[in-house]
C-alpha atoms as a PDB file:
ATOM      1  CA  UNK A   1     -24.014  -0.749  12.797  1.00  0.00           C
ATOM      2  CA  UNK A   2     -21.303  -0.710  10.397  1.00  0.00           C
ATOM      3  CA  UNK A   3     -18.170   1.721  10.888  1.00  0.00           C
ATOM      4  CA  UNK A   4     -17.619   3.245   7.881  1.00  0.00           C
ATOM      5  CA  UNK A   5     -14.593   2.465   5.575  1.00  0.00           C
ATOM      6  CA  UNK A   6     -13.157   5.039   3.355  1.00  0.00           C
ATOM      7  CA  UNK A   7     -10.652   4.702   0.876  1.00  0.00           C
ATOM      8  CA  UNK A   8      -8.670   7.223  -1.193  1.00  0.00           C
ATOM      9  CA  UNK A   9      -8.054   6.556  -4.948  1.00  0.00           C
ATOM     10  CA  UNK A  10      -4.170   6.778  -3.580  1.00  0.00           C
ATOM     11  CA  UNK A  11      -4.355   3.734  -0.961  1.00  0.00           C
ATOM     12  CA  UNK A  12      -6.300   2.028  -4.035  1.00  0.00           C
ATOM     13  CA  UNK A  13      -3.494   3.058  -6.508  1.00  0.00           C
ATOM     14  CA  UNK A  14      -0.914   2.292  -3.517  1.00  0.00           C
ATOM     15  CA  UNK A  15      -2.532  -1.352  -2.890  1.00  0.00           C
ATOM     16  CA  UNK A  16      -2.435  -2.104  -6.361  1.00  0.00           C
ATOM     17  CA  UNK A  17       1.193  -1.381  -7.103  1.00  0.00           C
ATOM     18  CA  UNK A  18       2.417  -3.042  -4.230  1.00  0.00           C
ATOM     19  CA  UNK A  19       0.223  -5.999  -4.800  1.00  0.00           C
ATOM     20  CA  UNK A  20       1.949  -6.284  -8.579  1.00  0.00           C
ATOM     21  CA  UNK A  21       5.096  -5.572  -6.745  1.00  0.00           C
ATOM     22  CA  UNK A  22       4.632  -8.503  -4.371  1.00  0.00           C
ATOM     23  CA  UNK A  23       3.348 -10.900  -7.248  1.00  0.00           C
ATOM     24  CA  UNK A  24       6.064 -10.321  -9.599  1.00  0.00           C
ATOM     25  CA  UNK A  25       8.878 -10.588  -7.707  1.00  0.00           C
ATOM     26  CA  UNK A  26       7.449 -13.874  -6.088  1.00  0.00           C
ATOM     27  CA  UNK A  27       7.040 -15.412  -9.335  1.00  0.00           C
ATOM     28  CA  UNK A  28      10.746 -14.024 -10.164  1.00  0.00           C
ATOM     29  CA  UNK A  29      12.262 -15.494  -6.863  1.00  0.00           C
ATOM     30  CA  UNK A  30       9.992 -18.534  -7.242  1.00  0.00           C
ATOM     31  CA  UNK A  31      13.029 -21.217  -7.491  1.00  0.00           C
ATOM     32  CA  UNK A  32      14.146 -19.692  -3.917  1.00  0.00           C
ATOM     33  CA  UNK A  33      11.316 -22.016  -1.790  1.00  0.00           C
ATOM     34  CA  UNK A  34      10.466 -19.593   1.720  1.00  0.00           C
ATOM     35  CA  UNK A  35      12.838 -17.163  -0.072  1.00  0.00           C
ATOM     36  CA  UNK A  36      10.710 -13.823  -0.877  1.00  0.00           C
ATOM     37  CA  UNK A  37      10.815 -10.040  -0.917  1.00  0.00           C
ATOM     38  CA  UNK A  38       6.812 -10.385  -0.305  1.00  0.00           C
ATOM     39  CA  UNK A  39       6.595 -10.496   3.434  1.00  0.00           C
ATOM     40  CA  UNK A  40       8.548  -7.283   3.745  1.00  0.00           C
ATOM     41  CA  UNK A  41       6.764  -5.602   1.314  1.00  0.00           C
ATOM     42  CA  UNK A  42       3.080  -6.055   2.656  1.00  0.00           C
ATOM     43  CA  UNK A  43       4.540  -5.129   5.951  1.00  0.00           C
ATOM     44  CA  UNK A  44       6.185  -1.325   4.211  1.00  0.00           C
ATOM     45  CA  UNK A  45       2.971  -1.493   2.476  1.00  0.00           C
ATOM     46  CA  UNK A  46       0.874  -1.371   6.141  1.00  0.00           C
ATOM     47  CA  UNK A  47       3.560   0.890   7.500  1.00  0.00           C
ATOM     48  CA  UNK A  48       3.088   3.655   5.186  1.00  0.00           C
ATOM     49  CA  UNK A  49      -0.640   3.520   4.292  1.00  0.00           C
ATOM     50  CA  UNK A  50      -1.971   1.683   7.361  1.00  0.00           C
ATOM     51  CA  UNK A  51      -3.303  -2.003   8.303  1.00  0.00           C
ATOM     52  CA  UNK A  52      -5.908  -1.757   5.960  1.00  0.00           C
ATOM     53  CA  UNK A  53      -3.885  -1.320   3.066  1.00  0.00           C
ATOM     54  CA  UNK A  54      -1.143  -4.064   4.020  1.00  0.00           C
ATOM     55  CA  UNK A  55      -4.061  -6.114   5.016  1.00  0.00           C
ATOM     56  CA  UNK A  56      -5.190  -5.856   1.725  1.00  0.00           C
ATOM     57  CA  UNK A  57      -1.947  -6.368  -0.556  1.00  0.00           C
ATOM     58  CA  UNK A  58      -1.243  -9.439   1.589  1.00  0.00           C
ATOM     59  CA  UNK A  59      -4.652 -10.987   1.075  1.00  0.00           C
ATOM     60  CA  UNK A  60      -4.897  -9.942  -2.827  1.00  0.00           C
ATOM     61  CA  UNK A  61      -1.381 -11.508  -3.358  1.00  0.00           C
ATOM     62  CA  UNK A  62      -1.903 -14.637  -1.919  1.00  0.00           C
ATOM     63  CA  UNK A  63      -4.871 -14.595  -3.880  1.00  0.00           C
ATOM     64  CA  UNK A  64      -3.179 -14.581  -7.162  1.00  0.00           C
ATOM     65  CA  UNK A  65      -0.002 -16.236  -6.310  1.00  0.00           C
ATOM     66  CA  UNK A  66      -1.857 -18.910  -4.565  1.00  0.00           C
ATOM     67  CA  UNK A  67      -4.262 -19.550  -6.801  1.00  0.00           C
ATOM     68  CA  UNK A  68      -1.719 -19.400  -9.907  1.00  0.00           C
ATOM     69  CA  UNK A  69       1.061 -21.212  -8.250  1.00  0.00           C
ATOM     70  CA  UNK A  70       3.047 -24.084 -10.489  1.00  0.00           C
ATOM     71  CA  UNK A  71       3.651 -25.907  -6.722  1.00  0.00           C
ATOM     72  CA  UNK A  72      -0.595 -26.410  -6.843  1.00  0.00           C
ATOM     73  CA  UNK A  73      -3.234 -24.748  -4.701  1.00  0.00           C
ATOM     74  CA  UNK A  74      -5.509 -25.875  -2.297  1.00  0.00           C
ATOM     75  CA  UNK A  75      -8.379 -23.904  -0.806  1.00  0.00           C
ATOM     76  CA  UNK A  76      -7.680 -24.041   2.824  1.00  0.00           C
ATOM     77  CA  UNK A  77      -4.186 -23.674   2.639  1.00  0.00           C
ATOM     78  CA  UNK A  78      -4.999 -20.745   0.391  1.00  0.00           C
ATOM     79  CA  UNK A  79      -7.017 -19.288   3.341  1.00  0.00           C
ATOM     80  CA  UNK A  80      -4.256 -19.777   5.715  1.00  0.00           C
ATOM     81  CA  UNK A  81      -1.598 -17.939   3.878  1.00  0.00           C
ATOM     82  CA  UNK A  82      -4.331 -15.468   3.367  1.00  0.00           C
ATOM     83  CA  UNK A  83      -4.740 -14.808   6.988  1.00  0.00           C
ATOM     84  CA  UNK A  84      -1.138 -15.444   7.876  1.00  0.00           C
ATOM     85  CA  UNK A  85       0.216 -13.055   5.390  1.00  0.00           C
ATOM     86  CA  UNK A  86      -2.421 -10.320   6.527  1.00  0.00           C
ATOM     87  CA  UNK A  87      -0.471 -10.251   9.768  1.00  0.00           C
ATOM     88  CA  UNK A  88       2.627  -9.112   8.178  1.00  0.00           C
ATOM     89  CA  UNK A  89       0.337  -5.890   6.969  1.00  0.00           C
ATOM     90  CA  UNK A  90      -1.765  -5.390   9.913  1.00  0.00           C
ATOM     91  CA  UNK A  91       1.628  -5.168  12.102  1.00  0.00           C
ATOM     92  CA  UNK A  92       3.589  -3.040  10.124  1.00  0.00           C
ATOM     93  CA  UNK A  93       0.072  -0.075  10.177  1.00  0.00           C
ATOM     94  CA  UNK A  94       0.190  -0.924  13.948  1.00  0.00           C
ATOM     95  CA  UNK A  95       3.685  -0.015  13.932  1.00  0.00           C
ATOM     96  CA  UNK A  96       3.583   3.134  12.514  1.00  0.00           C
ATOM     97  CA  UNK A  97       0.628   4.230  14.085  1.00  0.00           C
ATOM     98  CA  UNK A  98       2.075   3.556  18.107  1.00  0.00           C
ATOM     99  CA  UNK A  99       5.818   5.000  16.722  1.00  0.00           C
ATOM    100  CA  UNK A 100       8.067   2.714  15.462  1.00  0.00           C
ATOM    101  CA  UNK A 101      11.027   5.162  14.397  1.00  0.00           C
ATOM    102  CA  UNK A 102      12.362   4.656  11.018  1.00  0.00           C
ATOM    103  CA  UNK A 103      14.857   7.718  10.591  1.00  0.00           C
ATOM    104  CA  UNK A 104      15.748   8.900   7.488  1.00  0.00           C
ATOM    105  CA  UNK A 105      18.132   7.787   4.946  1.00  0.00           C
ATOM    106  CA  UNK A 106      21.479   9.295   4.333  1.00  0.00           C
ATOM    107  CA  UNK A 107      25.225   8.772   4.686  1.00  0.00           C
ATOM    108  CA  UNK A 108      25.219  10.377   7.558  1.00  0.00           C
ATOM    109  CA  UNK A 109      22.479   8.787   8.932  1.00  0.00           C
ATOM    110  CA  UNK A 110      23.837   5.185   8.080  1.00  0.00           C
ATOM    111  CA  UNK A 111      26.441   5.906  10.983  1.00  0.00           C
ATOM    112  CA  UNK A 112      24.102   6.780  13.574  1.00  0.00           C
ATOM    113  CA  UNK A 113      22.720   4.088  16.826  1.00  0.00           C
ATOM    114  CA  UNK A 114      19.640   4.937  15.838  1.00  0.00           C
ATOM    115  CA  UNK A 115      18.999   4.065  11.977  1.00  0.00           C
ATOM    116  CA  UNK A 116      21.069   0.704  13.539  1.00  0.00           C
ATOM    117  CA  UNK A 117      18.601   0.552  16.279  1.00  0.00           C
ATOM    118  CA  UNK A 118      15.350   1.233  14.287  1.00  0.00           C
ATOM    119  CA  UNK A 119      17.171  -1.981  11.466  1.00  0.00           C
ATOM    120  CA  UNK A 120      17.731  -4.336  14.474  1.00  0.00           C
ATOM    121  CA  UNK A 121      13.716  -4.270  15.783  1.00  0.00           C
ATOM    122  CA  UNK A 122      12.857  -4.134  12.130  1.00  0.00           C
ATOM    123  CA  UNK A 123      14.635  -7.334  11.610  1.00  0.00           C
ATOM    124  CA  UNK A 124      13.644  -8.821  14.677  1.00  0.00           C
ATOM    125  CA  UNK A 125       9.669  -7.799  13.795  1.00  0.00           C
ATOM    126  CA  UNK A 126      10.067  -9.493  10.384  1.00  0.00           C
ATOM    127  CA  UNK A 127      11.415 -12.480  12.117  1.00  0.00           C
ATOM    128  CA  UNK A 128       8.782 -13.209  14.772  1.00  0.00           C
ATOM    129  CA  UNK A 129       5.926 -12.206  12.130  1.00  0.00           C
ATOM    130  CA  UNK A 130       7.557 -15.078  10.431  1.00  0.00           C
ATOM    131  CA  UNK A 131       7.738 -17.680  12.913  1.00  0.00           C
ATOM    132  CA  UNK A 132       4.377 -17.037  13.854  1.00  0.00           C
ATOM    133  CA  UNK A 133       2.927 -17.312  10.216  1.00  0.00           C
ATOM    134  CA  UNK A 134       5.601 -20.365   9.501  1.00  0.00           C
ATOM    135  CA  UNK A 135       3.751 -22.453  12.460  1.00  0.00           C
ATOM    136  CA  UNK A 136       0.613 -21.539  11.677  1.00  0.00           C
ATOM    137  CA  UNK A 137       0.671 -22.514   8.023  1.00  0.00           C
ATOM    138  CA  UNK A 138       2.798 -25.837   9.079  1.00  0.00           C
ATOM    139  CA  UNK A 139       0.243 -26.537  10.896  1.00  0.00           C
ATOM    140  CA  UNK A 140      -2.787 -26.203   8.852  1.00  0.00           C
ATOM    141  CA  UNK A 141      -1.131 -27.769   6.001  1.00  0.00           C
ATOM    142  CA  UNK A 142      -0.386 -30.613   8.125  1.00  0.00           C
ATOM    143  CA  UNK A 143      -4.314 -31.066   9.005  1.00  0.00           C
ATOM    144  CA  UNK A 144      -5.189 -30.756   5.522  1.00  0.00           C
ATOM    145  CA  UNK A 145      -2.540 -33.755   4.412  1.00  0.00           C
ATOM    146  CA  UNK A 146      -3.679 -35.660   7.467  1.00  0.00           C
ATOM    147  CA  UNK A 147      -0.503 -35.947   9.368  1.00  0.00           C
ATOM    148  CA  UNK A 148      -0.146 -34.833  12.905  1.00  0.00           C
ATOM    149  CA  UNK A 149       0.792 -31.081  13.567  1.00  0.00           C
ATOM    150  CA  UNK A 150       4.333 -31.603  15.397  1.00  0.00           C
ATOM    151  CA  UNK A 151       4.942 -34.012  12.557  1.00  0.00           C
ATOM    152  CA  UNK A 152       4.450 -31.034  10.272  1.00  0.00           C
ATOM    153  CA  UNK A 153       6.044 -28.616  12.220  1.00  0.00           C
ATOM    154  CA  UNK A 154       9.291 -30.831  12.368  1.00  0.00           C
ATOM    155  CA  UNK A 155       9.464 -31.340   8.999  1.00  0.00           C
ATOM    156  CA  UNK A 156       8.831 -27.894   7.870  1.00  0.00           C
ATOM    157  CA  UNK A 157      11.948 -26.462  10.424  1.00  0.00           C
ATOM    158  CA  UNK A 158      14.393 -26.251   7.240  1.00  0.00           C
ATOM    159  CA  UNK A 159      11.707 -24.161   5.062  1.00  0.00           C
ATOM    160  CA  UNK A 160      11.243 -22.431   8.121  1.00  0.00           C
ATOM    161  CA  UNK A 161      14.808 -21.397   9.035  1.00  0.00           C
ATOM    162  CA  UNK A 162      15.104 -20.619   5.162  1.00  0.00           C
ATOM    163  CA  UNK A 163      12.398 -18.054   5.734  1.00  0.00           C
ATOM    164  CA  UNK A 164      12.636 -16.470   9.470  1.00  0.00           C
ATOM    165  CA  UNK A 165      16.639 -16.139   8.515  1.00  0.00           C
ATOM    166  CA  UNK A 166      16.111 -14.543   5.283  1.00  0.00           C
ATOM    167  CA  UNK A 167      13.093 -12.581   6.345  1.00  0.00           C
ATOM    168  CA  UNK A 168      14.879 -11.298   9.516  1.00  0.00           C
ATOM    169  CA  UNK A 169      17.636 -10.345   6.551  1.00  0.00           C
ATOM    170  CA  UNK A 170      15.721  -8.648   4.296  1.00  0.00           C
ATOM    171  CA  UNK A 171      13.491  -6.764   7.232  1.00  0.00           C
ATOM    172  CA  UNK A 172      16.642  -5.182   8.846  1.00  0.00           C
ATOM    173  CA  UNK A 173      18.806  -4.258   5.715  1.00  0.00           C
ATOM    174  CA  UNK A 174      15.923  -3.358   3.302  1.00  0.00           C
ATOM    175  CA  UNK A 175      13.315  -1.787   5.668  1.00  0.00           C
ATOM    176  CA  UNK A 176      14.430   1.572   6.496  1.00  0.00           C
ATOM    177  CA  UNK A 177      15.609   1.933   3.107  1.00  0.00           C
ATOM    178  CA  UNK A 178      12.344   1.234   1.229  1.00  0.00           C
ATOM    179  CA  UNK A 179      10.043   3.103   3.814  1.00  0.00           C
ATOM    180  CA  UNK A 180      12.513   5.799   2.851  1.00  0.00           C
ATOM    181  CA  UNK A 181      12.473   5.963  -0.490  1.00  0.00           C
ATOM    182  CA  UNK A 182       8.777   5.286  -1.335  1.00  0.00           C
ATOM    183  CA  UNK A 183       7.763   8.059   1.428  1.00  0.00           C
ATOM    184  CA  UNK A 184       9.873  10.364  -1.096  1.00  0.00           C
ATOM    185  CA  UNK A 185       9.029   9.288  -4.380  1.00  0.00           C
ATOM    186  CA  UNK A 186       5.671   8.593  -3.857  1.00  0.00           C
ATOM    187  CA  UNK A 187       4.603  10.976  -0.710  1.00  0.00           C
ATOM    188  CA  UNK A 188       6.743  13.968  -1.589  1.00  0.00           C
ATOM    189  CA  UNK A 189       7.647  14.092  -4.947  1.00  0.00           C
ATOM    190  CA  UNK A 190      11.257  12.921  -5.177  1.00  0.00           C
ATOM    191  CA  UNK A 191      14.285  14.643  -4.452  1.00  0.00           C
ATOM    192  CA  UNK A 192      14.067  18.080  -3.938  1.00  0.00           C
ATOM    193  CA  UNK A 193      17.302  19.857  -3.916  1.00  0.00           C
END
């Protein structure tokens, strides 16, 4: 049997947004190749609403981007950035949900160890997610071409430095500060003094 799977109208609404989020600002950083804001938003997006939801934004923006992509698409490759991007979604709900501190935003706060601390395993998070989905999709898009996985790992290391350095960039400046700021705006209203 079947556990059952319910979903509010806002982790719909919350999916959606972030899924336009993710697509646009691919298609506006498109000239940057491994360069993308995406990544770290699927993972927010799984942070604050759970796997499921980051699960989802990562799969639904692959499937648009991927499919609608001016570099081509392939099916199976499409699958494996599918899957591979999931994992950026399904970590960041597994993060929240065993305690991953992300301490709020202020001035003050800025100067603390621990908003320092919390952007340092942030970073390093985004990083390893990205390594890990890097070799995977090397890998598979070196079966699909026919050419021997090391072959297409090797060849893929500057696309992949491009992306684990800029992801591990944008994961420990950006991450705190986004959680942040969508958990007001959207959870709590906005400011409220």
């Amino acid at each position: 049997m079947w556990p059952k799977i319910t979903i509010s109208a806002r982790e719909i609404s919350f999916t959606g947004v972030m899924t336009a989020l993710c697509i646009g600002s691919n298609y506006l950083m498109i000239g940057l190749l491994n360069v993308k804001f995406m990544d770290l938003f699927v993972f927010v997006s799984g942070y604050l609403m759970g796997s499921l939801s980051g699960v989802s934004v990562g799969i639904l923006t692959w499937l648009v981007y991927g499919t609608l992509n001016p570099y081509g698409s392939r099916l199976d490759i499409l699958v494996a950035t599918c899957i591979g991007e999931s994992l950026y979604g399904l970590v960041g709900g597994l993060s929240a949900k065993f305690g991953l501190d992300v301490p709020p935003v202020s001035s003050m706060t800025i100067k603390e160890k621990r908003f320092w601390g919390s952007s340092i395993k942030m970073g390093l998070i985004g990083f390893l997610l990205t390594f890990i989905y890097d070799l995977f999709t090397n890998i598979v898009s070196g079966i699909t071409v026919g050419i021997p996985p090391l072959f297409a790992i090797i060849t893929g290391i500057p696309f992949a430095v491009a992306h684990e350095v800029s992801n591990f960039l944008f994961f420990f400046l950006l991450s705190n500060v986004l959680i942040n700021a969508i958990q007001k705006v959207a959870f709590r209203g906005g400011e409220t003094s």
